[in-house]
C-alpha atoms as a PDB file:
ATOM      1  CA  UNK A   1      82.212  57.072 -27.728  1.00  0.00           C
ATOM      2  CA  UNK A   2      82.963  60.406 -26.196  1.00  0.00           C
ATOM      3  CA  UNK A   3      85.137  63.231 -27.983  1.00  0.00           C
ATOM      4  CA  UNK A   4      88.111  64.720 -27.496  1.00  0.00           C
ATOM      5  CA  UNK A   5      87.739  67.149 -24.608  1.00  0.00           C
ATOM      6  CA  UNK A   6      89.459  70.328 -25.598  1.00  0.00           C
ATOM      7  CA  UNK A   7      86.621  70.532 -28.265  1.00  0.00           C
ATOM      8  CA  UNK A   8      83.482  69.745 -25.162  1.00  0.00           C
ATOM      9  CA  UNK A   9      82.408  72.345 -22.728  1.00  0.00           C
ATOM     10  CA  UNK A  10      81.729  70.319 -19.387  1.00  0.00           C
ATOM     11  CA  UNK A  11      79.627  71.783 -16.328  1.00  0.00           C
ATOM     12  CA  UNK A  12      80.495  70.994 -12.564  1.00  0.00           C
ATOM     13  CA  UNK A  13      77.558  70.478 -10.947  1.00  0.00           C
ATOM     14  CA  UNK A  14      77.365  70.695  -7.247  1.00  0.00           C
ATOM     15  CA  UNK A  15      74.002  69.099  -5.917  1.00  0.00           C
ATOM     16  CA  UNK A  16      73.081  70.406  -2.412  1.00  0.00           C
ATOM     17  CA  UNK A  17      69.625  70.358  -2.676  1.00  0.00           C
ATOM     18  CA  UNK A  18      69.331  67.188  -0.323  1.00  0.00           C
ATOM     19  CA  UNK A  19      67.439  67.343   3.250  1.00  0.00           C
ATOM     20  CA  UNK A  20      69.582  65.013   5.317  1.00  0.00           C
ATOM     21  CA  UNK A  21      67.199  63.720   7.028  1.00  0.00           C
ATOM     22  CA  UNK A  22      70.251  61.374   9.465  1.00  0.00           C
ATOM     23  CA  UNK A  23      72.033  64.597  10.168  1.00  0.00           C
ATOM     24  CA  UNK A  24      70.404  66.198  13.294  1.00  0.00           C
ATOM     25  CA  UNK A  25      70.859  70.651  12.866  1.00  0.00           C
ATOM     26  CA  UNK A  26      68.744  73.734  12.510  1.00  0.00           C
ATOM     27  CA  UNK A  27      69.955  73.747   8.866  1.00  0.00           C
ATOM     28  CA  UNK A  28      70.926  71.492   6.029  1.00  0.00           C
ATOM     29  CA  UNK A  29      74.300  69.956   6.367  1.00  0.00           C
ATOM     30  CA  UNK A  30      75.818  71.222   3.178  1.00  0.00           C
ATOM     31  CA  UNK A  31      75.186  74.821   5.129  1.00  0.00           C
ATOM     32  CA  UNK A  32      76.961  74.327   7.790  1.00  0.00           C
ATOM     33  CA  UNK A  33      80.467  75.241   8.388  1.00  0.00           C
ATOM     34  CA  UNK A  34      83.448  72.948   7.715  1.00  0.00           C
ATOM     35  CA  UNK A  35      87.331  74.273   8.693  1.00  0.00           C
ATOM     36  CA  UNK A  36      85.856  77.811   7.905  1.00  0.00           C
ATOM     37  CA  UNK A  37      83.729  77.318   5.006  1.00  0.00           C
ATOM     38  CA  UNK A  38      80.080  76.452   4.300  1.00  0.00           C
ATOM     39  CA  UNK A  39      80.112  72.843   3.503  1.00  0.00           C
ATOM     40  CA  UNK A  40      78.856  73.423  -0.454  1.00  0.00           C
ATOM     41  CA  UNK A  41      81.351  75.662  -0.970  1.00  0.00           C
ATOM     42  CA  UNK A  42      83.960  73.209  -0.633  1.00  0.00           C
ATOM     43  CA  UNK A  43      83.308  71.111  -4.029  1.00  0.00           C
ATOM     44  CA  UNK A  44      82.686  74.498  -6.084  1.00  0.00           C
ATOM     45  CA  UNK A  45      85.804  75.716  -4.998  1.00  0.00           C
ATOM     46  CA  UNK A  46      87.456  72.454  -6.494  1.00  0.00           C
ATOM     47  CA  UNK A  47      85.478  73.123  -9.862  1.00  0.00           C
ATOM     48  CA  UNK A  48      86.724  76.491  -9.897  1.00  0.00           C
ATOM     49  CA  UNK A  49      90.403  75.266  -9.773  1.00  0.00           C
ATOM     50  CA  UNK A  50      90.312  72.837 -12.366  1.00  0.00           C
ATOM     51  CA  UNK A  51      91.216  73.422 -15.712  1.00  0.00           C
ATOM     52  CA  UNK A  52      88.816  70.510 -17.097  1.00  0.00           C
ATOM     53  CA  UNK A  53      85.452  72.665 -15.668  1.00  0.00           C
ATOM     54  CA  UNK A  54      83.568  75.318 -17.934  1.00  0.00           C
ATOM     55  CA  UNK A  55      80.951  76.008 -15.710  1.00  0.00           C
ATOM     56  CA  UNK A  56      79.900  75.349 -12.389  1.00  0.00           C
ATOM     57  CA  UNK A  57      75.941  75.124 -11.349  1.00  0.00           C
ATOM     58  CA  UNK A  58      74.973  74.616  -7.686  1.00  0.00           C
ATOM     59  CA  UNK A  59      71.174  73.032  -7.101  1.00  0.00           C
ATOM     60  CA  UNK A  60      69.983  73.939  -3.711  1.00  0.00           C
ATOM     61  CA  UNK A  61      66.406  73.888  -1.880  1.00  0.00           C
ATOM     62  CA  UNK A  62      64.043  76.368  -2.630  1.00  0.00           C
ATOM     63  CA  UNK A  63      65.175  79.756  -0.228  1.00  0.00           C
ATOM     64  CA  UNK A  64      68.302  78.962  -0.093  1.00  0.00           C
ATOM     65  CA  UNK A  65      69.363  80.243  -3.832  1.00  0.00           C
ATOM     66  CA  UNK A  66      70.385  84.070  -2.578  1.00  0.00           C
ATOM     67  CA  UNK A  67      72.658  82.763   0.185  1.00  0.00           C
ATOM     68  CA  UNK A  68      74.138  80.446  -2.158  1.00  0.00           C
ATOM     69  CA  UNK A  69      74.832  83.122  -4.699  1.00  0.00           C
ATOM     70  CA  UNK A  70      76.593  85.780  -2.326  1.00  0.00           C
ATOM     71  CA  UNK A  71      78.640  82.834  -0.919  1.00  0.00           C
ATOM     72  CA  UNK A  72      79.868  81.887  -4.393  1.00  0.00           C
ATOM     73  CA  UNK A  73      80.546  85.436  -5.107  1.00  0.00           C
ATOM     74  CA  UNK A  74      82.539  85.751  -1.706  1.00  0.00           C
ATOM     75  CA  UNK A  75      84.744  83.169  -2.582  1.00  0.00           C
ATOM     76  CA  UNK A  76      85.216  83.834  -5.749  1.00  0.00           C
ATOM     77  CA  UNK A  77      83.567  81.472  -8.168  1.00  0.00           C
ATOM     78  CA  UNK A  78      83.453  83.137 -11.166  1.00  0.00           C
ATOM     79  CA  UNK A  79      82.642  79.898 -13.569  1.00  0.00           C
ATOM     80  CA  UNK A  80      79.248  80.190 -12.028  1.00  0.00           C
ATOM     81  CA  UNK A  81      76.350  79.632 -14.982  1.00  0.00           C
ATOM     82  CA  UNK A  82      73.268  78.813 -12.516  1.00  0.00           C
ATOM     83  CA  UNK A  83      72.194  78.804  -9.053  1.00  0.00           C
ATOM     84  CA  UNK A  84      68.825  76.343  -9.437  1.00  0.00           C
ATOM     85  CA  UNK A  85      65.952  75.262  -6.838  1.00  0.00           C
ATOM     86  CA  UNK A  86      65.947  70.959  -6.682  1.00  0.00           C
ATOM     87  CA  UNK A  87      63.246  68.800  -5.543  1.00  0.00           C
ATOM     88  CA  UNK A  88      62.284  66.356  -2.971  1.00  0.00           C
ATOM     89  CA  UNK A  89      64.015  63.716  -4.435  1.00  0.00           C
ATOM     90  CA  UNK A  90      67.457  63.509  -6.403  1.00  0.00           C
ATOM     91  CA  UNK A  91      66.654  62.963  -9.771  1.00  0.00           C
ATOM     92  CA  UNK A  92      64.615  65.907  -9.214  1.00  0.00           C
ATOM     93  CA  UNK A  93      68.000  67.890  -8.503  1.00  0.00           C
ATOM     94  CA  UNK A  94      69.489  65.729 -11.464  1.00  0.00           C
ATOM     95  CA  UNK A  95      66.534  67.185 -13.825  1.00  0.00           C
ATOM     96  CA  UNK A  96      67.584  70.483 -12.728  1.00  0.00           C
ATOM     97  CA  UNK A  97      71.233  69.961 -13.892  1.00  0.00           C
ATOM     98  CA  UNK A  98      70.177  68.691 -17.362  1.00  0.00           C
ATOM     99  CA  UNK A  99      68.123  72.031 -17.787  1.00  0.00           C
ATOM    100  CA  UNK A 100      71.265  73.813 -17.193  1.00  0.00           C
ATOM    101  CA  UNK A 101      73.380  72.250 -19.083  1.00  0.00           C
ATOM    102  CA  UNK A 102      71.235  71.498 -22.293  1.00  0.00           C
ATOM    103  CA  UNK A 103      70.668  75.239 -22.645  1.00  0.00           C
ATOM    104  CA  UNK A 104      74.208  76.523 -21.534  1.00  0.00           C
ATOM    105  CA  UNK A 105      75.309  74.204 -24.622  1.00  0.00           C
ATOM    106  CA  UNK A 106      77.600  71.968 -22.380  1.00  0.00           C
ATOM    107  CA  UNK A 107      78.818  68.123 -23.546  1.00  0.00           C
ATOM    108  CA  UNK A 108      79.697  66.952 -20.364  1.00  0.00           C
ATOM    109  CA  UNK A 109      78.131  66.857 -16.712  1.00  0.00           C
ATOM    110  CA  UNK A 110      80.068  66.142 -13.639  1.00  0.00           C
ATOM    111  CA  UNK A 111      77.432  65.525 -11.049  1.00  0.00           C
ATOM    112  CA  UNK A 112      78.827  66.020  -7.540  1.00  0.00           C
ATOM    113  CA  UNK A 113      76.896  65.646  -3.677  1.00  0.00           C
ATOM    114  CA  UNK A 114      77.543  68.472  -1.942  1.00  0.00           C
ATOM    115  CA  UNK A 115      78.109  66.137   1.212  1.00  0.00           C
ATOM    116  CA  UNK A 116      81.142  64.998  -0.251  1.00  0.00           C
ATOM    117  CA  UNK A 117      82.750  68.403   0.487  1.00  0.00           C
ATOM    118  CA  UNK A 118      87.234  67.643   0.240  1.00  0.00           C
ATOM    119  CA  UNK A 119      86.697  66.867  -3.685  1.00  0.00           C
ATOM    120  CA  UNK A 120      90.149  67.308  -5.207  1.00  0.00           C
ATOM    121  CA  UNK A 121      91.478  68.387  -8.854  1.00  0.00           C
ATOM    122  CA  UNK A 122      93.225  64.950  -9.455  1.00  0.00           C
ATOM    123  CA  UNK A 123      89.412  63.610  -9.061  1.00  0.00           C
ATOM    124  CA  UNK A 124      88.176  65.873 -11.349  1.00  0.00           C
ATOM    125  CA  UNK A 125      90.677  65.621 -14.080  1.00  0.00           C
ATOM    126  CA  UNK A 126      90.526  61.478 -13.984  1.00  0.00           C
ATOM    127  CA  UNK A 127      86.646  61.511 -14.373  1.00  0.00           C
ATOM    128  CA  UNK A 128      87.432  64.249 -17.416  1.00  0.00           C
ATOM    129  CA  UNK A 129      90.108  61.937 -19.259  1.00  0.00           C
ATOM    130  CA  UNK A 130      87.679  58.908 -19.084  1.00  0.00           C
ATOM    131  CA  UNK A 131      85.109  60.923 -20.425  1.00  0.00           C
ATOM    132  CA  UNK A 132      87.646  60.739 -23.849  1.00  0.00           C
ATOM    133  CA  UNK A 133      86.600  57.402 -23.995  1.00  0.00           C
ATOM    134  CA  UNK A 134      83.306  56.528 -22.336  1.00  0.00           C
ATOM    135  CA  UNK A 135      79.935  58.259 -21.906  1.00  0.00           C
ATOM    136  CA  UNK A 136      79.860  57.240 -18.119  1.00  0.00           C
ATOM    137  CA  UNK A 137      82.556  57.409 -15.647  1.00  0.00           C
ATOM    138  CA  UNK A 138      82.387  57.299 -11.426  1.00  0.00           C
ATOM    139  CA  UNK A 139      85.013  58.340  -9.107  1.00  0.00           C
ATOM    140  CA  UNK A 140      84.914  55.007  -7.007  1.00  0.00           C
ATOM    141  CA  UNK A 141      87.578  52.765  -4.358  1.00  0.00           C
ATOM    142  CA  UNK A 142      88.101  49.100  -3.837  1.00  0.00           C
ATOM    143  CA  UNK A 143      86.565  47.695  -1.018  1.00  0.00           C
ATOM    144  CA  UNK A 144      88.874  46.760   1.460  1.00  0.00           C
ATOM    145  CA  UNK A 145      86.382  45.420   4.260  1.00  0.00           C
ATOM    146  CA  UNK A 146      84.921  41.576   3.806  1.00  0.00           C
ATOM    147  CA  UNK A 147      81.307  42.260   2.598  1.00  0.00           C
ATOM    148  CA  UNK A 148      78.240  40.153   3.540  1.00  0.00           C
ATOM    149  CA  UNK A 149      75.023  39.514   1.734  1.00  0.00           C
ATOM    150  CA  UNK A 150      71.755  38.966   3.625  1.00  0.00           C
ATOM    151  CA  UNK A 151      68.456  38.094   3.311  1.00  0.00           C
ATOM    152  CA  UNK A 152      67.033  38.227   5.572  1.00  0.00           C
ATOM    153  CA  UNK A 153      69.269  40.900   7.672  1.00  0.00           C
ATOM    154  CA  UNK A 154      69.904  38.648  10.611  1.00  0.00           C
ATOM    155  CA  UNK A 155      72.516  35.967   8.792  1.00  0.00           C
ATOM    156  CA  UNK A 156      74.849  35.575   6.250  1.00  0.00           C
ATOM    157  CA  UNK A 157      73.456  34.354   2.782  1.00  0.00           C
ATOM    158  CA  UNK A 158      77.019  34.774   1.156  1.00  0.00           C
ATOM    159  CA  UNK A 159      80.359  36.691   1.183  1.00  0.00           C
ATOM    160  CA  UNK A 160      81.070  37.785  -2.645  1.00  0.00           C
ATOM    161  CA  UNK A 161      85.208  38.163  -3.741  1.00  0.00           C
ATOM    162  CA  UNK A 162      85.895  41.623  -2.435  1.00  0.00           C
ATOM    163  CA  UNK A 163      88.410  41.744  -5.229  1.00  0.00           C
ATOM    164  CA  UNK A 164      85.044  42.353  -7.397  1.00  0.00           C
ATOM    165  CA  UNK A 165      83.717  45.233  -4.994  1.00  0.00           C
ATOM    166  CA  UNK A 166      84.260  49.002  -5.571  1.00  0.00           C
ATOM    167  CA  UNK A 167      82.652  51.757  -3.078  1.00  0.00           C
ATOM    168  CA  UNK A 168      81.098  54.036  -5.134  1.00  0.00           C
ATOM    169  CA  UNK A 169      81.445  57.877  -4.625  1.00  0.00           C
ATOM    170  CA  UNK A 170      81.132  61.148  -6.526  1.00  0.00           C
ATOM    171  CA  UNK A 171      81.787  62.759  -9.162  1.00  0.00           C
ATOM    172  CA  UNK A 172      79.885  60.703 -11.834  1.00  0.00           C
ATOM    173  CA  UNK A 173      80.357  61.992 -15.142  1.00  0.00           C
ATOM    174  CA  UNK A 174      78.562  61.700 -18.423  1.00  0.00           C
ATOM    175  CA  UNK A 175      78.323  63.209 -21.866  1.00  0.00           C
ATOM    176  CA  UNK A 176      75.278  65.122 -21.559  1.00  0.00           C
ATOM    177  CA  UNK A 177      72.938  63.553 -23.905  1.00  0.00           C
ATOM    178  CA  UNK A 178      73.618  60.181 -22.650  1.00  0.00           C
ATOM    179  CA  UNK A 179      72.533  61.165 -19.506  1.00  0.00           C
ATOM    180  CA  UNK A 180      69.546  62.643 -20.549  1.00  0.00           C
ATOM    181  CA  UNK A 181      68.578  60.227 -22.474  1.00  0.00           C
ATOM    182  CA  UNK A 182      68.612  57.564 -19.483  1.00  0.00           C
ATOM    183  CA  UNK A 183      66.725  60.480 -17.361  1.00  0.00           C
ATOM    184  CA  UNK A 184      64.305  60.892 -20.361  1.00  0.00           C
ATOM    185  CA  UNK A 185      63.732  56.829 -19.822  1.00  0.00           C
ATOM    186  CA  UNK A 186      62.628  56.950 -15.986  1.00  0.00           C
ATOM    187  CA  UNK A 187      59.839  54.471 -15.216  1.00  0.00           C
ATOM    188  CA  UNK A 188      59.673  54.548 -11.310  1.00  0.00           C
ATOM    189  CA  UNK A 189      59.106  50.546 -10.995  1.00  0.00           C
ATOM    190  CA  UNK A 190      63.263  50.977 -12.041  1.00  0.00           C
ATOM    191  CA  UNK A 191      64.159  54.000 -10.652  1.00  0.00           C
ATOM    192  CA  UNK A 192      63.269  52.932  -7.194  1.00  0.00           C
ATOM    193  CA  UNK A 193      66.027  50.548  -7.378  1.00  0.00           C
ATOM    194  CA  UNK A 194      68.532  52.978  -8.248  1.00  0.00           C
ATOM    195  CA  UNK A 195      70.814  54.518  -5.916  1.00  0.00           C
ATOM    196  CA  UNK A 196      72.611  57.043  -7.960  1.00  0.00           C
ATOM    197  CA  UNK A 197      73.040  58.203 -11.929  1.00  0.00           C
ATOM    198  CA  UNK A 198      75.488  55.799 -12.650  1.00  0.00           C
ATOM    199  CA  UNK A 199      72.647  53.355 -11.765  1.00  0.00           C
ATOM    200  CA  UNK A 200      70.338  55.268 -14.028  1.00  0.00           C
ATOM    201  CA  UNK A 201      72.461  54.944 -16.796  1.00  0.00           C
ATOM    202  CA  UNK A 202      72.837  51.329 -16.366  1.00  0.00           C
ATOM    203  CA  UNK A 203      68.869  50.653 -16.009  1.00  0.00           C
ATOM    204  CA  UNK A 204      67.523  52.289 -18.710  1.00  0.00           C
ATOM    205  CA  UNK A 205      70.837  52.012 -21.409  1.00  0.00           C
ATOM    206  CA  UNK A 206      72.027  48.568 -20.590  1.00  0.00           C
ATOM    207  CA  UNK A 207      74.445  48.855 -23.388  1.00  0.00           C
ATOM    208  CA  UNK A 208      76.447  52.097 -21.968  1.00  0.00           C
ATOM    209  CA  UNK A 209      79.318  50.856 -20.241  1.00  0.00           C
ATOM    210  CA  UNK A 210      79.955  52.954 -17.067  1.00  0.00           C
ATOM    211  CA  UNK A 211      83.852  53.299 -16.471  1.00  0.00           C
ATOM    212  CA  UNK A 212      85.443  53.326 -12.930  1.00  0.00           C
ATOM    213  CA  UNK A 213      88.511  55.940 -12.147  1.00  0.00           C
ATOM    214  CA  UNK A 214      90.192  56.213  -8.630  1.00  0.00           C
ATOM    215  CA  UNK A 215      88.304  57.792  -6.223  1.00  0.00           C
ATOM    216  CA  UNK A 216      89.728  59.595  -3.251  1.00  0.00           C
ATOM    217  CA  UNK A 217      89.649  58.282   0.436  1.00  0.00           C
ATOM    218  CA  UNK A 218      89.092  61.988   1.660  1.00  0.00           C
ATOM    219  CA  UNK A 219      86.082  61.728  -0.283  1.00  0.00           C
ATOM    220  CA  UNK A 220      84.109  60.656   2.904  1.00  0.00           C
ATOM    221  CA  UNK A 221      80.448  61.361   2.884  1.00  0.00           C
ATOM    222  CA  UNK A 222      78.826  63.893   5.402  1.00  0.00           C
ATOM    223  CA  UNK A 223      76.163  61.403   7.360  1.00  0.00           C
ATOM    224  CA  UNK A 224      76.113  61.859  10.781  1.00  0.00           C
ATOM    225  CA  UNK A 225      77.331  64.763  13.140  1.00  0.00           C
ATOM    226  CA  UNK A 226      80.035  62.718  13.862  1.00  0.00           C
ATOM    227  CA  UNK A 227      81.378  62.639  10.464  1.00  0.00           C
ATOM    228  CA  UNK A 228      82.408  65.956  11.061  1.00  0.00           C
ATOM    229  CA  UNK A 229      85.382  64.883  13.181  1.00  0.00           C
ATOM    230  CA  UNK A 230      86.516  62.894  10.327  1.00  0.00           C
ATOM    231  CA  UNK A 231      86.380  65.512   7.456  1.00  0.00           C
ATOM    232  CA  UNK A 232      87.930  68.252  10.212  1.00  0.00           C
ATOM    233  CA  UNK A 233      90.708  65.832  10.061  1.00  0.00           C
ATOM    234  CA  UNK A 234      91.014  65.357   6.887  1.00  0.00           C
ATOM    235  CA  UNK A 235      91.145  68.802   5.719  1.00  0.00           C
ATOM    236  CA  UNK A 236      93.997  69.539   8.187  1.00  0.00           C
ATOM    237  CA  UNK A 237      95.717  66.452   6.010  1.00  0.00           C
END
């Protein structure tokens, strides 16, 4: 069971090491600019603000870490504790995080994708109070479209109860040690099946229920160039 948390020190972690491969540019997405700010910068910013973060790390590729730092500074992030280089592949980013957060003596990670730039406070501080009670918490919606399974991606095998479906997004939080506990588990026969940490956690400690909190609908995912359109919009909101 997790602790009370004005006793736990909990790190923001903004991971913006990824190579969006599905988002044509001269640089990474998380970058680029978005209503006047690089796209990272938009999460840390919302780490900054809330009173639930101790520190804030950011996990970018490798080059990138001096632009990241004077953009930080620019904006003002003081709750910065690490600027750290991330791998090819998430849990490689993830990895990173744990390092950070094992030796800066934190009890709590909030993992966040950088492409998931309009994170708000409300977020933050819902994943926080269900980290009172459980070692695993997502920010997360309820499906709203009719979802189809396939096998064999031509016809439908079967239409589950949408009432049953959440959209998964991020934040996912965890007590620390949970988490890297599940990481210190990996075998990649599992991890391959895994989509995000939550999914870790589930894999390789069965027994760790993973709690869902409202997400936020402005929490849309930076894809495709065209998503930009959509987050413009939703800024302006």
């Amino acid at each position: 069971m997790a602790e009370n948390k004005k006793t736990k020190k909990t790190l923001g972690v903004v991971l913006a090491a990824g190579k969006g491969n599905r988002f044509t540019g001269d640089i990474p997405k998380q970058f680029v600019e978005l209503a006047g700010k690089t796209v990272f910068i938009h999460s840390a910013l919302a780490f900054q603000s809330s009173e639930h973060i101790d520190g804030i790390a950011v996990v970018v590729p490798a080059g990138y870490e001096d632009e990241v730092k004077a953009t930080l500074a620019r904006f003002g992030v003081t709750k910065t504790v690490a600027v750290a280089v991330g791998g090819a592949e998430r849990q490689d980013s993830v990895k990173a995080a744990l390092d950070i957060g094992l030796k800066g003596r934190f009890d709590r990670v909030l993992l966040h994708d950088a492409a998931r730039p309009l994170l708000s406070k409300e977020v933050i501080a819902r994943l926080c109070d269900a980290l009172e009670t459980f070692c695993a918490a997502t920010a997360a919606l309820p499906v709203t479209d009719t979802v189809a399974v396939t096998e064999n991606g031509e016809t439908i095998a079967a239409v589950p109860d949408r009432k049953t479906l959440w959209q998964i997004q991020t934040p996912q939080g965890f007590c620390l040690y949970t988490l890297a506990e599940a990481y210190a588990r990996l075998s990649p026969e599992i991890l391959a099946a895994c989509t995000d940490d939550c999914g870790v956690v589930r894999a390789f400690l069965p027994d760790e229920p993973v709690a869902l909190v409202e997400g936020d609908r402005k929490l849309q995912k930076l894809t495709y160039p065209e998503d930009f359109a959509v987050l413009t919009a939703l800024v302006g909101e």
